[in-house]
Each structure stands twice: as C-alpha cells, then as structure tokens.
C-alpha atoms as a PDB file:
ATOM      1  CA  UNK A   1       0.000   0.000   0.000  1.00  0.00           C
ATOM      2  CA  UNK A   2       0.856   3.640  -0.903  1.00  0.00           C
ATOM      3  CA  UNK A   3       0.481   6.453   1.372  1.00  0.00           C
ATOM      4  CA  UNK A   4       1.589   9.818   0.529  1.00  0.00           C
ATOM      5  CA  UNK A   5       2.138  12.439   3.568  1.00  0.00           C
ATOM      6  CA  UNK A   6       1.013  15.714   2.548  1.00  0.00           C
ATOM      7  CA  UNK A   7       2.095  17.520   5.284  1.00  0.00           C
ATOM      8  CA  UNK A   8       5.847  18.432   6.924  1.00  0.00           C
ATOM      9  CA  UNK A   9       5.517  16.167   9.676  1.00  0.00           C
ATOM     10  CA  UNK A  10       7.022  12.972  10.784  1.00  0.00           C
ATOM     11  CA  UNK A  11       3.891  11.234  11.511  1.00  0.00           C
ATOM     12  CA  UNK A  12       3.866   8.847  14.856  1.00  0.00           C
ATOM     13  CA  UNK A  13       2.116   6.300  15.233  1.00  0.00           C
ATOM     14  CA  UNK A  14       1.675   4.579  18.742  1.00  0.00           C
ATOM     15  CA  UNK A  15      -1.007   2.126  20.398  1.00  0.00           C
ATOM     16  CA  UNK A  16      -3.262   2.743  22.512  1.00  0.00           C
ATOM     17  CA  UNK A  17      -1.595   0.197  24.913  1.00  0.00           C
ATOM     18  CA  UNK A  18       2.132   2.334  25.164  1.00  0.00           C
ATOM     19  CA  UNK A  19      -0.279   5.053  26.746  1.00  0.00           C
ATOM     20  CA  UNK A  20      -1.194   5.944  30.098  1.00  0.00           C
ATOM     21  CA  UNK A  21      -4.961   6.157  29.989  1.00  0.00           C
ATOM     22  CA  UNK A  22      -5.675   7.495  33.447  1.00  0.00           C
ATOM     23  CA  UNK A  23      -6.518  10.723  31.570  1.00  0.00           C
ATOM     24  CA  UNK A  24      -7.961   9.196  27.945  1.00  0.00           C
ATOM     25  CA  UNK A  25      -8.329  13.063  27.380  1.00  0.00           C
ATOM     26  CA  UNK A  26      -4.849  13.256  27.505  1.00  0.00           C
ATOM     27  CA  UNK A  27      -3.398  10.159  26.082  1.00  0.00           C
ATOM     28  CA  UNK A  28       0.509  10.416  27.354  1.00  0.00           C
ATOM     29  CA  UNK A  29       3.354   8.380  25.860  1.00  0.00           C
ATOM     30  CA  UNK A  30       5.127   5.570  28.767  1.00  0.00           C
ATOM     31  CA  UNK A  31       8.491   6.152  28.818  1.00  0.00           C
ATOM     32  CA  UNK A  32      10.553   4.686  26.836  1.00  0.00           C
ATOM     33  CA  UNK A  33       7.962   3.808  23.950  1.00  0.00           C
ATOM     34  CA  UNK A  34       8.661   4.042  20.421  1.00  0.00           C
ATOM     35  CA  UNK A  35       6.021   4.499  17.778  1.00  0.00           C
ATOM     36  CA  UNK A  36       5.103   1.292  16.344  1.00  0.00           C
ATOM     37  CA  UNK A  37       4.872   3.121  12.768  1.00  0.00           C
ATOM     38  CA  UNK A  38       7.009   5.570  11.543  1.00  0.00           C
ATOM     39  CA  UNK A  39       5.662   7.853   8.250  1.00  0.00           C
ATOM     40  CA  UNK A  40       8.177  10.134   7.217  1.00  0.00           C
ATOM     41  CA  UNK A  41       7.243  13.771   6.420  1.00  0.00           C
ATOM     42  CA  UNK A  42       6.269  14.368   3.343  1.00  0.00           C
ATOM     43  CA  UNK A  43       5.912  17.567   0.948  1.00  0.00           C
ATOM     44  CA  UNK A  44       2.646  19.751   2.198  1.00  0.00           C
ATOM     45  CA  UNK A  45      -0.491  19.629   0.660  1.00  0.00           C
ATOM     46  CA  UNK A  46      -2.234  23.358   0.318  1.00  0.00           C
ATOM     47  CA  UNK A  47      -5.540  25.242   0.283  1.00  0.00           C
ATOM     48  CA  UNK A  48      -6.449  28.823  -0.776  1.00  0.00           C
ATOM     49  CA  UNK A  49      -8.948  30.442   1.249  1.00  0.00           C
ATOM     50  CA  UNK A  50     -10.836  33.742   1.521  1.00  0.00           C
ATOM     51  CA  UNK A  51     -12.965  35.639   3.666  1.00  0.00           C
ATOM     52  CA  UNK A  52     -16.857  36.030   3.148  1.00  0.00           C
ATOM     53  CA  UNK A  53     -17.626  39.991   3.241  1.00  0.00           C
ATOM     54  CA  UNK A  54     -16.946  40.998   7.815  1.00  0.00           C
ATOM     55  CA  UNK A  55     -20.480  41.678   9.122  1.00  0.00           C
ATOM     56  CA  UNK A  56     -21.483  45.619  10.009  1.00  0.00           C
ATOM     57  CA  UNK A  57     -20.911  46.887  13.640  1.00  0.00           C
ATOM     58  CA  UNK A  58     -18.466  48.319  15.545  1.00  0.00           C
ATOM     59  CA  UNK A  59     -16.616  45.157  17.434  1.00  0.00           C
ATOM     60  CA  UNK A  60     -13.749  47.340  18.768  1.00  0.00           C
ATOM     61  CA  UNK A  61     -10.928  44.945  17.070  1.00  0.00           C
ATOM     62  CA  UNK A  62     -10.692  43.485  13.502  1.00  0.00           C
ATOM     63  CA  UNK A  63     -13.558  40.758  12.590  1.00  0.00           C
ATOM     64  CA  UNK A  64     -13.857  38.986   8.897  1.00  0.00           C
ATOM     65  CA  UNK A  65     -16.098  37.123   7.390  1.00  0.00           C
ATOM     66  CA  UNK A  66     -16.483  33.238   7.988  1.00  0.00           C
ATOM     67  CA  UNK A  67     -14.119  31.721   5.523  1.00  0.00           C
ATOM     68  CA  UNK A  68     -14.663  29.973   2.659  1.00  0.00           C
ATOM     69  CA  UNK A  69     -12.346  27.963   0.370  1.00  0.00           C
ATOM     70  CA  UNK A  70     -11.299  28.574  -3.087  1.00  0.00           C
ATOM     71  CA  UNK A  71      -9.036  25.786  -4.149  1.00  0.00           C
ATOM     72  CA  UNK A  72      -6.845  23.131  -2.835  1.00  0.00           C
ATOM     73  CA  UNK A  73      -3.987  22.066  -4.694  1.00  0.00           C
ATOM     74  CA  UNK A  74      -4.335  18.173  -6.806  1.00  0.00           C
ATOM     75  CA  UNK A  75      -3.469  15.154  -5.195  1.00  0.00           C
ATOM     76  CA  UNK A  76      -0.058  13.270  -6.854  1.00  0.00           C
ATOM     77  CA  UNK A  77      -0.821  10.218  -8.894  1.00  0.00           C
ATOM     78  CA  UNK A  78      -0.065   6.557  -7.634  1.00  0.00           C
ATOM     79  CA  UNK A  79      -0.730   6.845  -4.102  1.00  0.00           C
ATOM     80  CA  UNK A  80      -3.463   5.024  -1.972  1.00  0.00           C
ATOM     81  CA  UNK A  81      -3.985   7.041   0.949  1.00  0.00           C
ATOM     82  CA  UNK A  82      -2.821  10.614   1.276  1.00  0.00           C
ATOM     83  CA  UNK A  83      -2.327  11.939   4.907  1.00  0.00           C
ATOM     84  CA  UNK A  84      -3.642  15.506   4.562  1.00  0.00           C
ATOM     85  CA  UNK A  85      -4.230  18.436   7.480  1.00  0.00           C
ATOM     86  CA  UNK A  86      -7.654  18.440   8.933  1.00  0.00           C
ATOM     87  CA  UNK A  87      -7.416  22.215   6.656  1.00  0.00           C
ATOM     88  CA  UNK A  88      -7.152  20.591   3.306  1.00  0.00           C
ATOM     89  CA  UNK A  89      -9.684  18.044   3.646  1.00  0.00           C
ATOM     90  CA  UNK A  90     -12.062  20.504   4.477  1.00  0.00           C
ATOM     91  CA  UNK A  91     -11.208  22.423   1.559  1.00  0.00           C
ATOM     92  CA  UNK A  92     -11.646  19.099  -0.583  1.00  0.00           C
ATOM     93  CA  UNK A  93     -15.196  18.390   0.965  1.00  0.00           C
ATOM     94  CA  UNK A  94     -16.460  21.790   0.459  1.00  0.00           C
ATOM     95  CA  UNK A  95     -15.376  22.315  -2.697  1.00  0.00           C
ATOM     96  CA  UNK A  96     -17.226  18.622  -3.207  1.00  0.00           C
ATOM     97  CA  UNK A  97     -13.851  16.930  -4.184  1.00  0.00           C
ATOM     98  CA  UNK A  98     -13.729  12.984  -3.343  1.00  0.00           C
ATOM     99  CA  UNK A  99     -12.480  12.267   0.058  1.00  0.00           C
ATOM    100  CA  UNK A 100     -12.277   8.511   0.474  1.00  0.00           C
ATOM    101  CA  UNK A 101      -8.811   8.552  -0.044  1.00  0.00           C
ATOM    102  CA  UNK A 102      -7.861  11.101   2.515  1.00  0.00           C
ATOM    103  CA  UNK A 103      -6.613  10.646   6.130  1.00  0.00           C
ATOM    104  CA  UNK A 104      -6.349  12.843   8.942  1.00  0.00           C
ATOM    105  CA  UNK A 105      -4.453  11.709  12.364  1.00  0.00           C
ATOM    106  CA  UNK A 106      -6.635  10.519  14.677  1.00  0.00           C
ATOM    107  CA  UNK A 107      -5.962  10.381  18.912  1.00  0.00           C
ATOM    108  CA  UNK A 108      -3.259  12.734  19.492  1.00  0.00           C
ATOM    109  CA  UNK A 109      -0.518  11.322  21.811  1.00  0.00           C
ATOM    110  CA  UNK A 110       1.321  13.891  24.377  1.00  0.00           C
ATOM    111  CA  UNK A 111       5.009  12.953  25.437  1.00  0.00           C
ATOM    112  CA  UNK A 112       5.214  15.240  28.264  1.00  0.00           C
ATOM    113  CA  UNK A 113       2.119  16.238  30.452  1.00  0.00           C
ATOM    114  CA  UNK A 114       3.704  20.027  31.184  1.00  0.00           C
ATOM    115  CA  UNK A 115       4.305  20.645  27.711  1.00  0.00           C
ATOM    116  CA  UNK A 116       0.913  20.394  25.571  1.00  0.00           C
ATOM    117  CA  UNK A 117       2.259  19.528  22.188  1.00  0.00           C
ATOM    118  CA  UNK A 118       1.090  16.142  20.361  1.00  0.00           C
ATOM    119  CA  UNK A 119       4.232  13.946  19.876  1.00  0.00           C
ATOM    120  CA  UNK A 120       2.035  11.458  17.651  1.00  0.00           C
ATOM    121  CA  UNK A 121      -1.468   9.741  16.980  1.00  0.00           C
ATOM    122  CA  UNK A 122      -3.107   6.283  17.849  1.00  0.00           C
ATOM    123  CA  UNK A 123      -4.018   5.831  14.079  1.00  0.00           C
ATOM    124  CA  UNK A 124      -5.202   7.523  10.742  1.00  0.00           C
ATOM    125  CA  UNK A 125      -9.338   8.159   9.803  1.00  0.00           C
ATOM    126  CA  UNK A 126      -9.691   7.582   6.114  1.00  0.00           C
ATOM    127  CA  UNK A 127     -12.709   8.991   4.259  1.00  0.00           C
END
C-alpha cells in the first residue's frame, strides 16, 4: 500500500496500549515507547482560502467574514492514501472533491504532560 504524507511532519504512530490512559483526554506516551509506525514527512499539501464579506458593527478589534475555500492544490498520482491536514480536507469536501482517499491523524498522543504539544497519533481516519 501507498500512502503519501502531505504535510511536513514525521507522523507517529503509537497504540493505545504504550499510553497511560488514566486521563484518555490526555493520552501520554510511557516512557521509553517508540512508535510502532514511523511515516516520514512528506511535501505539504495546500488550500487557498478567503474571507466572506466581515459583518457591520463596531466590534472594537478586527472581525472577517467566515471563511470559505477557493481551491486546494491536486493530489499526486499513484498513491493510496494521502495523509492531509484536517485544513485541506475541508477544503476538498467543500469544494465537493472525493475524500475517500484522505486521512487525517486521529488520537493525538502527548510525550510530556507540562508541555501540551502532540508527539504522535493512535491511528489515521480515512474517508
């Protein structure tokens, strides 16, 4: 099987067992677990977007319109799965492109409970 990353990150993949689940929340890494599946980063995967016209009123700080998306850029041939940001597929779905072929990371996986940034995911969601 193909799978194309189409974003700049090393994806991590761990199981749901090398996890502390006390907080399921806040999945955390045990120490001294490796992913069990490595995906290299890959070359990122884009989407134009614009802003609908800002409503009238006087807010007191800047305020746009809700966005909407204008284009995403084509998926490379000969791949089964593409692993795309959350961002693009929306831009796909909206602009009524196919999306069985896309995958997101699913179940972010934390490393270090006083520092808040994902380290990896339990898995892809396809579709």
């Amino acid at each position: 099987m193909e799978i194309f990353n189409g974003t700049q990150h090393q994806i991590n993949i761990y199981s749901v067992e090398q996890c502390d689940q006390s907080n399921p929340r806040k999945l955390m890494v045990k120490d001294g677990e490796m992913p069990a599946t490595i995906i290299a980063a890959g070359t990122n995967l884009n989407c134009t977007k614009e802003n609908l016209p800002a409503p009238e009123g006087n807010f007191g700080f800047a305020v746009k319109g809700a966005v909407v998306f204008v284009s995403h850029d084509p998926l490379p041939e000969g791949y089964d799965y593409y692993i795309v940001s959350n961002l693009y597929r929306s831009a796909v779905k909206e602009l009524g492109g196919d999306t069985s072929k896309l995958a997101t990371v699913d179940g972010v996986v934390y490393d270090d409970p006083t520092n808040p940034r994902p380290c990896g995911c339990l898995g892809l969601a396809i579709g």
